[in-house]
Protein backbone atom coordinates (compact mmCIF):
# COMPACT_ATOMS: atom_id res chain seq x y z
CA UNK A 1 0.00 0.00 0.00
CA UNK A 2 1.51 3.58 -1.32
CA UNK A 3 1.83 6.65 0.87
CA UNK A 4 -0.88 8.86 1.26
CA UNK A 5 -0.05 12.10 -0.31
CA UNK A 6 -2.25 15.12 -0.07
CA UNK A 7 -2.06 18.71 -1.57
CA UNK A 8 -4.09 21.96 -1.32
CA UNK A 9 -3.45 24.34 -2.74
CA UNK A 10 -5.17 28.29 -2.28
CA UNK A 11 -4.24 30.97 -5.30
CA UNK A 12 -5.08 34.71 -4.03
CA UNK A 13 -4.20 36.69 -6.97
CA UNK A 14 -0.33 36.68 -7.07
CA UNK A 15 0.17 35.58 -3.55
CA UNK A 16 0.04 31.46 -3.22
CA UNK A 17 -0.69 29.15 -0.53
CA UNK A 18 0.05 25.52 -1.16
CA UNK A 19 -0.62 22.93 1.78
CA UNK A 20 0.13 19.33 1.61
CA UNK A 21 -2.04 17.55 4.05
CA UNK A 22 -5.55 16.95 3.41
CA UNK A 23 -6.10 17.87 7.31
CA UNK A 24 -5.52 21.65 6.62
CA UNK A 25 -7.98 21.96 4.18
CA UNK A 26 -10.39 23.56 6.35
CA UNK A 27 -7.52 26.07 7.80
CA UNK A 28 -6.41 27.02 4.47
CA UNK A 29 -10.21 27.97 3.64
CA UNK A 30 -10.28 30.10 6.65
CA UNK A 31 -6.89 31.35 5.40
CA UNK A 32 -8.51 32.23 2.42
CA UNK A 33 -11.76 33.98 3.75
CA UNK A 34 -9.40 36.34 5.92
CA UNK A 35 -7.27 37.06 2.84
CA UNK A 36 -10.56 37.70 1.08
CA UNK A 37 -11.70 39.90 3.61
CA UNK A 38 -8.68 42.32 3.38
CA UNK A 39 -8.36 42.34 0.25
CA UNK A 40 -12.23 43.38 -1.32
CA UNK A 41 -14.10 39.97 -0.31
CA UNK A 42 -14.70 39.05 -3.57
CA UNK A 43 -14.54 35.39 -3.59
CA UNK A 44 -13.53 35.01 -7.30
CA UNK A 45 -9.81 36.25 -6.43
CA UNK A 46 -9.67 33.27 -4.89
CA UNK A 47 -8.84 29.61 -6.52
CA UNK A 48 -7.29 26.70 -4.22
CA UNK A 49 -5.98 23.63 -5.61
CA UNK A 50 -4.91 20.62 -4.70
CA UNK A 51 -4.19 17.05 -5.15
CA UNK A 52 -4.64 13.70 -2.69
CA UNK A 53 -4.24 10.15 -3.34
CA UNK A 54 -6.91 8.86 -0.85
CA UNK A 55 -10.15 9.13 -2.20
CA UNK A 56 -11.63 9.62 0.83
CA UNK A 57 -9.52 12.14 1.70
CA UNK A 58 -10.06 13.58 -1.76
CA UNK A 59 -13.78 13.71 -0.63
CA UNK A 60 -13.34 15.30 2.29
CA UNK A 61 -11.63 18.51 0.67
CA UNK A 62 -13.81 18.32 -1.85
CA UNK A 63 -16.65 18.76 0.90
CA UNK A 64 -14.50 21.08 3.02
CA UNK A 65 -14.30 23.25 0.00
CA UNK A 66 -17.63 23.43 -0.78
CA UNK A 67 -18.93 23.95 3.35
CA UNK A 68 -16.24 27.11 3.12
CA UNK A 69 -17.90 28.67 0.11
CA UNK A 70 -15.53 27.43 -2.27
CA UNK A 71 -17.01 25.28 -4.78
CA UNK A 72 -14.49 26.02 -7.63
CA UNK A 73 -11.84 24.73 -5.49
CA UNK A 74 -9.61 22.50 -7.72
CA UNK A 75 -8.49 19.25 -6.06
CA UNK A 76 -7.53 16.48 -8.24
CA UNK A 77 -7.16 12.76 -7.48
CA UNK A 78 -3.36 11.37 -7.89
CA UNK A 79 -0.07 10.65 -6.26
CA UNK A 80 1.71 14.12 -5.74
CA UNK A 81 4.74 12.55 -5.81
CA UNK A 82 5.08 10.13 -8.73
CA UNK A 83 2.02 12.19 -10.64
CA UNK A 84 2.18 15.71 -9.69
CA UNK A 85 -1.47 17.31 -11.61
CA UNK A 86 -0.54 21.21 -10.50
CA UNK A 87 0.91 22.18 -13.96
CA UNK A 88 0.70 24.83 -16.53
CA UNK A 89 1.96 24.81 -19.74
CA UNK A 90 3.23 21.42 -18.66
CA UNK A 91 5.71 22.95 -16.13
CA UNK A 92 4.85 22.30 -12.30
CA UNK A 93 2.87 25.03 -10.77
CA UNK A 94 5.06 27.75 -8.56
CA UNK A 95 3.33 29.41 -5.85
CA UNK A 96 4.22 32.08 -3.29
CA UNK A 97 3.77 30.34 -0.19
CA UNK A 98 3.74 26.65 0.64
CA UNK A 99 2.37 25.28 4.13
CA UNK A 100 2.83 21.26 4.47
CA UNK A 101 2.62 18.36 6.77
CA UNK A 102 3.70 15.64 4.40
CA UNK A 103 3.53 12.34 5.88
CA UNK A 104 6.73 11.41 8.14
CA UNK A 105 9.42 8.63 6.85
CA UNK A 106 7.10 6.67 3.89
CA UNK A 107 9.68 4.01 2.57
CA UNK A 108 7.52 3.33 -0.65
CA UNK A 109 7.40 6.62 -2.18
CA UNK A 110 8.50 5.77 -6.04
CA UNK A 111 11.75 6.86 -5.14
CA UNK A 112 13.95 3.87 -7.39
CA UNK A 113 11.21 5.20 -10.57
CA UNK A 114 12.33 8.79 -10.18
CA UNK A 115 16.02 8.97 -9.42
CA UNK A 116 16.28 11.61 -12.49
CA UNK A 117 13.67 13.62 -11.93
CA UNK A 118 14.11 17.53 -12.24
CA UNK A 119 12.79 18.34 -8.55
CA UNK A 120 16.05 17.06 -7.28
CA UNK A 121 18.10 19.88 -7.52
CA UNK A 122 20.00 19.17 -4.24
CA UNK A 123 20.43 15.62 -4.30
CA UNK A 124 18.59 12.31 -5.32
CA UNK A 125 16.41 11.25 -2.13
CA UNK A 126 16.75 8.18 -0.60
CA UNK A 127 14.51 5.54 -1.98
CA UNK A 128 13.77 4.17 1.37
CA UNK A 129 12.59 7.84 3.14
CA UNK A 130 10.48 10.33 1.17
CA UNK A 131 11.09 13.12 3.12
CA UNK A 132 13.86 14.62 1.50
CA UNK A 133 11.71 14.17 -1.54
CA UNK A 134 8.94 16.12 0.21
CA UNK A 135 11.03 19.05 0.33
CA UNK A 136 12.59 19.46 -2.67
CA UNK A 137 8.78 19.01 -4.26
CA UNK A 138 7.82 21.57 -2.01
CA UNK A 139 11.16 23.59 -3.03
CA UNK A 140 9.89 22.97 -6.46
CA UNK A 141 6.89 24.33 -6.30
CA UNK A 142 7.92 27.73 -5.06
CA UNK A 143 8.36 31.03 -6.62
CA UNK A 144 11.09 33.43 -7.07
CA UNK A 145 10.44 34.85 -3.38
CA UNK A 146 8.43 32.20 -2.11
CA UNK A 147 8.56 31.35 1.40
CA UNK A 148 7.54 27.52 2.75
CA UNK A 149 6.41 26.37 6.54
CA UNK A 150 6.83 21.94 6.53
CA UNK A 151 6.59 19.86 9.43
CA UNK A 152 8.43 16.77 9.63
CA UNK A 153 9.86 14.35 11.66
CA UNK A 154 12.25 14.93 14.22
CA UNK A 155 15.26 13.53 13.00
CA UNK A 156 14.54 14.85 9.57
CA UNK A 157 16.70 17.87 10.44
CA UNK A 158 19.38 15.95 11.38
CA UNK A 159 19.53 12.64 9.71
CA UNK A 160 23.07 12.10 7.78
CA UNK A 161 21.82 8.72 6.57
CA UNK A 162 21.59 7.91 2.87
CA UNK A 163 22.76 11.31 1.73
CA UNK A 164 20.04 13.36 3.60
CA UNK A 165 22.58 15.21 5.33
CA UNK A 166 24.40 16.29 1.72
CA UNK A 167 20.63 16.98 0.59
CA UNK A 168 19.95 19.49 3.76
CA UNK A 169 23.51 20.76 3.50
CA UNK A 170 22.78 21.91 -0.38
CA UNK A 171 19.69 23.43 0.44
CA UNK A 172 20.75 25.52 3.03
CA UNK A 173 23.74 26.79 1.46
CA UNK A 174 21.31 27.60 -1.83
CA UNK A 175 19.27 29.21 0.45
C-alpha cells in the first residue's frame, strides 16, 4: 500500500498558498476567507488547488471546500509525488507560499522510478525515506520569493543517513 499524499493548494491573486495535508484543508479555507476579507471579499480572487491520493480524503476537501464557500476549489485525485497534476503549460505550478505536513518517513514513495527527476536539484532522495523528496517538491513548487512552513519528523533535520545530510547541507547553502 503507497503513501498517502495530499495537496491543497489556495491561489489569491499573485500571492500562493500551497498545503500538503488533506487535514488543513479547512484552515487554508479560513486562510482564504481572511485574505478575502482584506483584500475586497470578492470570492472570485480566490482559486485553491490541490491534489490527494486517498479518495476519501479527496472527498473530504472536496466537501470542506464546498462547506467554506468554495465550490471552484480545484483538487484532483493522484499521487503528488510520482504524478504531480498542478501544472501549466506542462511545467509544475510555482506558488508564493507553501504550508505542508507531508507524511513522516514513507519508505515506498517511487523513489527507485524517479532517481532523475528535475525536482532534485539538491540531491537524489533516498529511496527508502520520502522526506527529502517532500522538500525538494515543495522547493519545487515555489516562486522566485516564495517562502515555505513543513513539518516533519524529528530527526529529519538531522539525519546524515543515505545522503540526507548532503541533501539538507545543499539546500541551506542555496538558500
Amino acid at each position: 500500500m503507497g503513501a498517502e499524499e495530499h495537496d491543497i493548494v489556495a491561489r489569491v491573486s499573485r500571492d500562493d498558498v500551497r498545503s500538503s495535508t488533506g487535514a488543513l484543508a479547512a484552515h487554508l479555507a479560513s486562510a482564504c476567507g481572511h485574505v478575502l476579507d482584506e483584500h475586497g471579499g470578492d470570492p472570485k480572487n480566490v482559486s485553491l488547488l490541490g491534489q490527494e491520493k486517498n479518495l476519501g480524503t479527496w472527498a473530504i476537501c472536496k466537501m470542506n471546500m464546498l462547506l467554506h464557500g468554495l465550490p471552484d476549489a480545484r483538487i484532483e485525485k493522484g499521487d503528488t509525488i510520482r504524478d504531480p497534476k498542478l501544472r501549466e503549460g506542462g511545467e509544475l505550478m510555482l506558488f508564493d507560499r507553501v504550508l505542508a505536513n507531508p507524511p513522516f518517513n514513507i519508505s515506498d514513495w517511487g523513489g527507485e522510478r524517479l532517481k532523475e527527476d528535475v525536482r532534485w536539484k539538491f540531491g537524489v532522495p533516498p529511496a527508502g525515506n520520502a522526506n527529502f523528496a517532500w522538500l525538494q517538491h515543495i522547493l519545487h513548487h515555489l516562486g522566485p520569493k516564495g517562502t515555505a512552513g513543513v513539518v516533519l519528523a524529528n530527526g529529519s533535520m538531522s539525519t546524515t543517513q543515505s545522503g540526507e545530510g548532503d541533501i539538507r547541507k545543499a539546500m541551506i547553502e542555496n538558500d
